[in-house]
Protein backbone atom coordinates (compact mmCIF):
# COMPACT_ATOMS: atom_id res chain seq x y z
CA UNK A 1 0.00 0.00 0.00
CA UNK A 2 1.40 3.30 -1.06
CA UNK A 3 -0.48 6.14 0.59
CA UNK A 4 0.64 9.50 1.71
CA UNK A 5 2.63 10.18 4.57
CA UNK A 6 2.77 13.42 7.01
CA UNK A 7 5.74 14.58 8.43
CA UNK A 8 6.57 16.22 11.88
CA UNK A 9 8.89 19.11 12.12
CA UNK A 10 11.54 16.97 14.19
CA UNK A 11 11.64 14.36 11.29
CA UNK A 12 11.77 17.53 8.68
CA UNK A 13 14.76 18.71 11.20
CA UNK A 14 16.28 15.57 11.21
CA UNK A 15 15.69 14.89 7.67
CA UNK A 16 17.75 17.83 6.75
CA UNK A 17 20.33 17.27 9.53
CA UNK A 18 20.84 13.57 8.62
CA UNK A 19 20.80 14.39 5.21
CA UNK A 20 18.31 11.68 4.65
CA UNK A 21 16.39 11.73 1.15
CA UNK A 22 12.44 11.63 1.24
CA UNK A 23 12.20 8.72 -1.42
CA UNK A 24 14.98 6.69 1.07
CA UNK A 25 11.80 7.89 3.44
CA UNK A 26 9.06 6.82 1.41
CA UNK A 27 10.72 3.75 0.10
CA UNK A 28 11.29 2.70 3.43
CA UNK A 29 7.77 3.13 4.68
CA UNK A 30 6.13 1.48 1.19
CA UNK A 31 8.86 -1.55 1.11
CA UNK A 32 10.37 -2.04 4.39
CA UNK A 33 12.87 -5.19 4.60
CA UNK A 34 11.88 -5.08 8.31
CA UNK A 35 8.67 -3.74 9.93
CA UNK A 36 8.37 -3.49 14.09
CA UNK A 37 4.85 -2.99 15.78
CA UNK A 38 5.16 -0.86 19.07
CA UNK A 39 3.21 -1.25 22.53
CA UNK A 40 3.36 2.34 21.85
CA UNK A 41 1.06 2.70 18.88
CA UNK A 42 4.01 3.33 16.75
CA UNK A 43 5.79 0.95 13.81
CA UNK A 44 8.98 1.01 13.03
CA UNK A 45 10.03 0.59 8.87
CA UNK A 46 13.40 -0.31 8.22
CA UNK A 47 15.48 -1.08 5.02
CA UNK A 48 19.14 -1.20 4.11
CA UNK A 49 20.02 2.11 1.66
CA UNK A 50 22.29 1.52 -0.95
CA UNK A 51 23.27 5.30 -1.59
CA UNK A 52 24.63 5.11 2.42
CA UNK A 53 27.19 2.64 2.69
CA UNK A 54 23.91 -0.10 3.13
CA UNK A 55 22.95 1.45 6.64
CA UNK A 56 19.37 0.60 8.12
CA UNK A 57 17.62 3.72 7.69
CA UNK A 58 14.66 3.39 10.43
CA UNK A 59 11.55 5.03 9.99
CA UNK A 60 9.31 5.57 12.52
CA UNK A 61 5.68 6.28 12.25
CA UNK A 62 2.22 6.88 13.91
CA UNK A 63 -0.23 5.25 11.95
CA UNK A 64 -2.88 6.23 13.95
CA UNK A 65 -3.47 10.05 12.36
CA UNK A 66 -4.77 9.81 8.54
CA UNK A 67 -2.07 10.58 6.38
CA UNK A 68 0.36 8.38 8.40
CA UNK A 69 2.65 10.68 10.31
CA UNK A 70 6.43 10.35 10.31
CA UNK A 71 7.85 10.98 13.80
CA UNK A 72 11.21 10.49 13.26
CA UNK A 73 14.21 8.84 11.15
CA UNK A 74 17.47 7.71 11.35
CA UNK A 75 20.47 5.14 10.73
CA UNK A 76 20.17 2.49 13.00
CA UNK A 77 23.93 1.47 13.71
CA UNK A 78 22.70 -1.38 16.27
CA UNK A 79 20.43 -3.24 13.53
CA UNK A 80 22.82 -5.71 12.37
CA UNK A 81 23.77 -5.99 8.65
């Protein structure tokens, strides 16, 4: 499923900081390698990005507000390769 996503100003920040691409965001989210479900009402998307040395990019989202919201992303250095 391929639907819209929302995204906080702390991922925008960190986005920009990270110098983290939206379609490494969107990919992630749309074709995860891994996906996580949270006590927390959150889920966690994760797939390995070429363009960055294969890192885990981890995206994590509330999919409880309509579009899905991003809340925050980053490389995961303790998901094992």
């Amino acid at each position: 499923m391929h639907s819209r996503l929302d995204y906080s100003i702390h991922a925008r920040t960190m986005m920009q900081e990270r110098m983290i691409a939206e379609d490494w965001v969107t990919s992630t989210v749309n074709t995860p390698e891994q996906i996580e479900m949270r006590q927390d009402d959150e889920i966690h998307y994760l797939k390995r990005i070429p363009q960055n040395k294969n890192r885990f990019l981890r995206v994590i989202v509330n999919p409880s507000i309509d579009p899905r919201r991003v809340i925050t992303v980053f490389f995961d250095r303790r998901v094992q390769q």
